[in-house]
Protein backbone atom coordinates (compact mmCIF):
# COMPACT_ATOMS: atom_id res chain seq x y z
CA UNK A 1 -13.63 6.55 5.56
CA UNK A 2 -17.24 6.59 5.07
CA UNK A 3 -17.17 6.71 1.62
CA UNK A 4 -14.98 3.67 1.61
CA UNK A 5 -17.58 1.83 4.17
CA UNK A 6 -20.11 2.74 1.40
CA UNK A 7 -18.58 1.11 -1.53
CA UNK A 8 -17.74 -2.01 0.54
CA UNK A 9 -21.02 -2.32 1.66
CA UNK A 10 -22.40 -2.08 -1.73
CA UNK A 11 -20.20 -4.59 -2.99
CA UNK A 12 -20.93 -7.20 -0.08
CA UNK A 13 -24.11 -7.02 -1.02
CA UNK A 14 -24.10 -7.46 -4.74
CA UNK A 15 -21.72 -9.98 -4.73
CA UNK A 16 -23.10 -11.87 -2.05
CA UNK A 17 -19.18 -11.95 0.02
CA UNK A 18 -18.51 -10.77 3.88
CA UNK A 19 -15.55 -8.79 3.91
CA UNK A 20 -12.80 -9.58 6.60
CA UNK A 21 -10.35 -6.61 6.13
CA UNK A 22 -9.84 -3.59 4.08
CA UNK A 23 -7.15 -1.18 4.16
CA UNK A 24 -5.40 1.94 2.02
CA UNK A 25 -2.33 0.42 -0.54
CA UNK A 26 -0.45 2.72 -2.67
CA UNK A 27 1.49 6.21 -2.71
CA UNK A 28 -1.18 7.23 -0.24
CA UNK A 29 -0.03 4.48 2.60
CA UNK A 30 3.57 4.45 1.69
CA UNK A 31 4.04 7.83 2.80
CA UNK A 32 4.26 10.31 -0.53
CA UNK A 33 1.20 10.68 -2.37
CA UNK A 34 0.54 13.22 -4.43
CA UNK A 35 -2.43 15.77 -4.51
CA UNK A 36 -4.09 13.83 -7.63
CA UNK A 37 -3.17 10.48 -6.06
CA UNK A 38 -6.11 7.77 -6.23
CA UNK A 39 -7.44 5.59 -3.06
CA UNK A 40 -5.87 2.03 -3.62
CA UNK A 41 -8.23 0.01 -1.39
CA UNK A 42 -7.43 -3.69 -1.31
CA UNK A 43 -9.71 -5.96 0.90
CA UNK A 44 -10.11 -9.75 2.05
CA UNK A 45 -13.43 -11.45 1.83
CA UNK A 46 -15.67 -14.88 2.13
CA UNK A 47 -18.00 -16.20 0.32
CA UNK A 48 -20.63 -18.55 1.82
CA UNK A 49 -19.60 -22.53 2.37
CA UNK A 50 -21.43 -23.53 -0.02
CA UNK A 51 -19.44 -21.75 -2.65
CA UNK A 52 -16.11 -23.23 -1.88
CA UNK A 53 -17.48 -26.82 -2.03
CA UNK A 54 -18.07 -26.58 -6.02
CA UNK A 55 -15.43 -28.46 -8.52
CA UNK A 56 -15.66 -25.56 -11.11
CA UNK A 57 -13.23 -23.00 -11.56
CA UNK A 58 -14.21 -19.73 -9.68
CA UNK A 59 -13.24 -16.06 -9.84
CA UNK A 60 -11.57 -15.49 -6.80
CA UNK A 61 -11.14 -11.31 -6.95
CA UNK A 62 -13.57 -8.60 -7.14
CA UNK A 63 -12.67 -4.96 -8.64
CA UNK A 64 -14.25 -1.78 -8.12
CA UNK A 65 -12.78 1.32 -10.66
CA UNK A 66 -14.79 4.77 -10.40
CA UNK A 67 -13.01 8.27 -10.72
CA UNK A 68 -10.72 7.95 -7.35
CA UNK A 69 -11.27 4.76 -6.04
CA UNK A 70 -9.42 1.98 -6.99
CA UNK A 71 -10.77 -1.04 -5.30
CA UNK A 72 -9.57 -4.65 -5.59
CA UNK A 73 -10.63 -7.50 -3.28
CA UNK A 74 -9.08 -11.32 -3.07
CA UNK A 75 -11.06 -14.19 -2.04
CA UNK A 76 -9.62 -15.57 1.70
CA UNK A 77 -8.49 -19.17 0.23
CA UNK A 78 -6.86 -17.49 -2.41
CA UNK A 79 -4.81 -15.00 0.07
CA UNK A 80 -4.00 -18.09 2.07
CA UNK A 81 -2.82 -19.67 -0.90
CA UNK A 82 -0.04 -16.72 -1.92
CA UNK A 83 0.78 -16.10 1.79
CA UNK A 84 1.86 -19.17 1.38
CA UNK A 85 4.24 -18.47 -1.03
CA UNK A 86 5.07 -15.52 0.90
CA UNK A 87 3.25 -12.61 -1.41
CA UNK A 88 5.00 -9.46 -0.51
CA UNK A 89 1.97 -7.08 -1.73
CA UNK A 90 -0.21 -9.47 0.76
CA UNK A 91 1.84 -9.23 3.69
CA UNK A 92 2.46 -5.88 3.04
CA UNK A 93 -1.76 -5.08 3.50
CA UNK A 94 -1.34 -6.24 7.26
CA UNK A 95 1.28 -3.07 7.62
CA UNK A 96 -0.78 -0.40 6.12
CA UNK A 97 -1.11 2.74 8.40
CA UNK A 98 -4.72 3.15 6.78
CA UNK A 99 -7.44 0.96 7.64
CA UNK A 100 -10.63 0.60 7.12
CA UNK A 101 -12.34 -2.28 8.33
CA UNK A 102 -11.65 -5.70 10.08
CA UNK A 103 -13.58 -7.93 11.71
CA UNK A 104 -12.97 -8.79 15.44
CA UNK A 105 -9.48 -10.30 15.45
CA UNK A 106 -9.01 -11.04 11.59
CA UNK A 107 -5.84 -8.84 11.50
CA UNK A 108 -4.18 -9.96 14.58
CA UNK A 109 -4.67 -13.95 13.59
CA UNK A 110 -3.45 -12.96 10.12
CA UNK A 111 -0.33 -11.43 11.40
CA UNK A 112 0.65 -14.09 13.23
CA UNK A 113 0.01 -16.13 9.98
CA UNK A 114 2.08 -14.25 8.30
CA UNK A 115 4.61 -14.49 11.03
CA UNK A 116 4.84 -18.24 10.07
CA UNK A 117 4.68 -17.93 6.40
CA UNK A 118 7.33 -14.98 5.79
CA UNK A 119 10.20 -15.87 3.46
CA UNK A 120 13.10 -12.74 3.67
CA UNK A 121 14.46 -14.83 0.21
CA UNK A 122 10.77 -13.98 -1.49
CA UNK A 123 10.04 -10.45 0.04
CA UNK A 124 13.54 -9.65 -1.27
CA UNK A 125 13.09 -10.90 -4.78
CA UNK A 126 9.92 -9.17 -5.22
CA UNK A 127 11.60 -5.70 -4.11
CA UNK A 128 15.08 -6.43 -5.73
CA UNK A 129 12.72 -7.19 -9.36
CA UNK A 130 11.17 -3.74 -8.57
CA UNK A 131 13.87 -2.13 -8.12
CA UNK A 132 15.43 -3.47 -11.08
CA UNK A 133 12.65 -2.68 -13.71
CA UNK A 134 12.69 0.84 -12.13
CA UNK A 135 16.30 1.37 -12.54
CA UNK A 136 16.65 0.37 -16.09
CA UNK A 137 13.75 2.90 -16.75
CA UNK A 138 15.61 5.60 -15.49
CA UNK A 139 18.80 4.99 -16.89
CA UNK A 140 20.93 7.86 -17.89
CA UNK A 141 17.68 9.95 -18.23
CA UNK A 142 18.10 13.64 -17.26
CA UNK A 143 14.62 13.72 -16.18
CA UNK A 144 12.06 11.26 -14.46
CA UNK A 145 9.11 10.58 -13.20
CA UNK A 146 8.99 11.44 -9.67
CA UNK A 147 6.14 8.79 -8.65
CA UNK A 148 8.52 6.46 -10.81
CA UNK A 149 11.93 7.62 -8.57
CA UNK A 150 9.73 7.14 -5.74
CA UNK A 151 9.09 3.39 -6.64
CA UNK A 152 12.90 2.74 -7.02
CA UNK A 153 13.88 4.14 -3.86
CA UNK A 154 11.02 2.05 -1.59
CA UNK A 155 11.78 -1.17 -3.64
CA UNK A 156 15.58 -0.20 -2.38
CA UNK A 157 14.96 0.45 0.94
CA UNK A 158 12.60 -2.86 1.30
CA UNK A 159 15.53 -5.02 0.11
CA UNK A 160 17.72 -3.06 2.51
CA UNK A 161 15.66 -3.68 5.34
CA UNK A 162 15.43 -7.64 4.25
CA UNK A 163 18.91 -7.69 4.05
CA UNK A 164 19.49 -6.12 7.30
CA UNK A 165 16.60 -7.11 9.58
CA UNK A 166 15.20 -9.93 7.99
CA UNK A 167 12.00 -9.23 9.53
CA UNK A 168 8.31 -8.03 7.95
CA UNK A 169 9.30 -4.95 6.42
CA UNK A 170 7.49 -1.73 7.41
CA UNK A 171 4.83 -0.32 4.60
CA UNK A 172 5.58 3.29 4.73
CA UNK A 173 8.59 5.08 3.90
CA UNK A 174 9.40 6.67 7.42
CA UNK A 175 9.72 3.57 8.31
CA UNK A 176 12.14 2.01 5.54
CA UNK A 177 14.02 5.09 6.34
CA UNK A 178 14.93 4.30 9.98
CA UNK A 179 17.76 2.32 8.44
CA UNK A 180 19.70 4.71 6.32
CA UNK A 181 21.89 7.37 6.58
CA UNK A 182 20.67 10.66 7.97
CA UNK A 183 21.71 12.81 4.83
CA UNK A 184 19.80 10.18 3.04
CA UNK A 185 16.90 10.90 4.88
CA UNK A 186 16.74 14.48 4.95
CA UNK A 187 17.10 14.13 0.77
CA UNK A 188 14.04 11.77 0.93
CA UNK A 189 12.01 13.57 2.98
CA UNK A 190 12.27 16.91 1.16
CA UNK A 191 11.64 14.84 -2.18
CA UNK A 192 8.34 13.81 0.14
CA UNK A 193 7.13 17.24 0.72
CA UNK A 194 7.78 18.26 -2.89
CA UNK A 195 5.41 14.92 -4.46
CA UNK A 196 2.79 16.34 -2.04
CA UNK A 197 3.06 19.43 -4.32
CA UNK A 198 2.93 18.68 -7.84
CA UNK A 199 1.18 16.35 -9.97
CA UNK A 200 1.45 12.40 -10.57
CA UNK A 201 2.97 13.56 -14.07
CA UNK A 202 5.78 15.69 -12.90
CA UNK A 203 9.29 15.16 -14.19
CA UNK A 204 12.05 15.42 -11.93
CA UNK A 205 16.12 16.72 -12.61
CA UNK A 206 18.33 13.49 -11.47
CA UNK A 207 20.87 15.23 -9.24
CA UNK A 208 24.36 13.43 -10.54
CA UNK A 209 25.43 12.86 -6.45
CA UNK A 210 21.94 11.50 -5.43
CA UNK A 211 21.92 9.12 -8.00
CA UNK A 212 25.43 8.11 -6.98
CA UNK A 213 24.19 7.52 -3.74
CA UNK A 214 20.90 5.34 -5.18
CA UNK A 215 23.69 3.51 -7.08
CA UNK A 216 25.61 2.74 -3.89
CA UNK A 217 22.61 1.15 -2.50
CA UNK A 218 21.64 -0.91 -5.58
CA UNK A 219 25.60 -1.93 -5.19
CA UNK A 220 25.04 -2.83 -1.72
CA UNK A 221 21.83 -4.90 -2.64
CA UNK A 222 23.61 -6.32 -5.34
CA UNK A 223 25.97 -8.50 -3.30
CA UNK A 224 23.80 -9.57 -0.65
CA UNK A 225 21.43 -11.75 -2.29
CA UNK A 226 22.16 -14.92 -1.10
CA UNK A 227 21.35 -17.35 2.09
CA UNK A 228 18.43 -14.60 3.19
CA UNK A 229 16.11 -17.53 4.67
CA UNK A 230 13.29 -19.27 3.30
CA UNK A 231 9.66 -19.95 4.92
CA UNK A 232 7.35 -22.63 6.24
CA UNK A 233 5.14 -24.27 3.73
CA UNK A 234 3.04 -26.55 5.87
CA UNK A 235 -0.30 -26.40 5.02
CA UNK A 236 -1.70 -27.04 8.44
CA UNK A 237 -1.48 -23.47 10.23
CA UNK A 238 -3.47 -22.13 7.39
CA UNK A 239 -5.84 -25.03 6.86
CA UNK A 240 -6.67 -24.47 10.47
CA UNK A 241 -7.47 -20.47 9.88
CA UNK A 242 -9.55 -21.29 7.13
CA UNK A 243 -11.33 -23.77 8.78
CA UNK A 244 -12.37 -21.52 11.53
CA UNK A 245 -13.46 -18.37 9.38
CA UNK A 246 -15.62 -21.07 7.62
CA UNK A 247 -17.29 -21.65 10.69
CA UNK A 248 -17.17 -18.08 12.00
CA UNK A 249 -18.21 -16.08 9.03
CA UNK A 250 -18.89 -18.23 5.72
CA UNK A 251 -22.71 -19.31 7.00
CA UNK A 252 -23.92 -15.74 8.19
C-alpha cells in the first residue's frame, strides 16, 4: 500500500495531474492470483482547468511499467466518456476489493454514475467476446494455461450473472460464484488454491467432465443474448460531475 502511495505520488507530481481514485485490477482482485502475479493498478485523475480548455489533441492516459507494478491511469473526461458507453473494465474499477486511494466521496458519486450509465446489453458483450476468444484458444487442447482457463471461466460467470441479475456484476470470483451450482464451486475453488501455488506459466490437464460442464454454461450463455437492456446516454448527469470536480479539484 505504501509502495503504491509512492509511485502515485511521484507520478502526480511529474505529470502535473491530482489523482481521484486508484485501486488493484487483475488476477490479484479477481480472486486467484498467482505467487508471480504483478500489481495491476489502474487510477482516475485531473489535470488543471486550464488543460482541458485547449483545441489540440491531448494524451488522456498515463502508464507506469517497473518489475511488478503495472500502472495505468485515464484522464476523468475520458472515463466519463466510456462510462458512457458503459466500459465494463471501468465499471468494474468501482468493485475492486483493493483500494488504494480516493478522494473524499469520488467513489461513492461515481457509483451512482455508474448506476445511471450501466448497460447489461454492453457488460454482456464485453464478457461473452472474452469468453469467446478464450474458448477457441482452448479448443480440444489437452493442456492449458491455467491463468488462461481462469479468464474463460470469470468472462462465463460475468455473462451469467448479466443474464441472471442484470445488475453491476461483482469483481471477484467469490462473488460470480454465488450464482452457480455448488459442485461448481467447490471445482473452482480448489482450481483457486492450486493458481496460488504454481506459476503464471503452468499448464493445466482439461478434465473431459469439467469441460462438459464449462460447455453447458457457454450453451446456456449462448441462447440468452437477446433483450438484456440498454443504458442512459444523456450527457447531463455526467456533464454535471465533471463540472463539479473542475471546481473541486482541477484549480488546486
Amino acid at each position: 500500500m505504501e509502495d503504491v502511495r509512492k509511485i502515485l505520488n511521484d507520478i502526480e507530481e511529474t505529470k502535473n495531474i491530482r489523482v481521484l481514485y486508484a485501486c488493484e485490477t487483475g488476477s490479484r482482485a479477481w480472486g486467484f492470483p498467482s505467487p508471480d502475479s504483478d500489481y495491476d493498478v489502474r487510477f482516475i485523475y485531473m489535470h488543471e482547468r486550464d488543460w482541458y480548455l485547449s483545441l489540440s489533441d491531448r494524451k488522456d492516459t498515463t502508464e507506469y511499467m517497473d518489475g511488478d507494478w503495472d500502472i495505468t491511469g485515464w484522464d476523468l473526461k475520458k472515463c466519463l466518456q466510456l462510462l458512457k458507453k458503459s466500459n465494463a473494465p471501468l465499471i468494474e474499477r468501482f468493485q475492486s476489493p483493493i483500494e488504494y486511494f480516493s478522494v473524499n466521496g469520488f467513489k461513492e458519486e461515481f457509483k451512482e454514475l455508474i448506476r445511471t450509465y450501466y448497460s447489461p446489453t454492453g457488460v454482456f458483450f464485453h464478457h461473452y467476446k472474452l469468453a469467446e476468444n478464450f474458448r477457441e484458444e482452448m479448443k480440444e487442447k489437452k493442456e492449458v494455461r491455467l491463468k488462461s482457463l481462469f479468464y474463460l471461466i470469470r468472462s462465463l460467470l460475468s455473462c451469467n450473472w448479466v443474464i441472471k441479475n442484470k445488475s453491476v456484476l461483482p469483481m471477484d470470483m467469490e462473488g460470480l460464484m454465488i450464482l452457480i451450482d455448488d459442485k461448481l464451486r467447490d471445482e473452482l475453488r480448489n482450481l483457486v488454491q492450486l493458481k496460488a501455488a504454481v506459476g503464471e506459466k503452468y499448464l493445466h490437464p482439461m478434465d473431459k467432465d469439467f469441460n462438459n460442464r464449462l460447455e453447458e454454461y457457454w450453451q446456456m450463455i449462448e441462447s440468452s443474448k437477446t433483450n438484456l437492456g440498454v443504458n442512459n446516454t444523456d450527457l447531463k448527469p455526467a456533464d454535471k460531475f465533471f463540472l463539479k470536480m473542475l471546481n473541486q479539484y482541477a484549480n488546486d
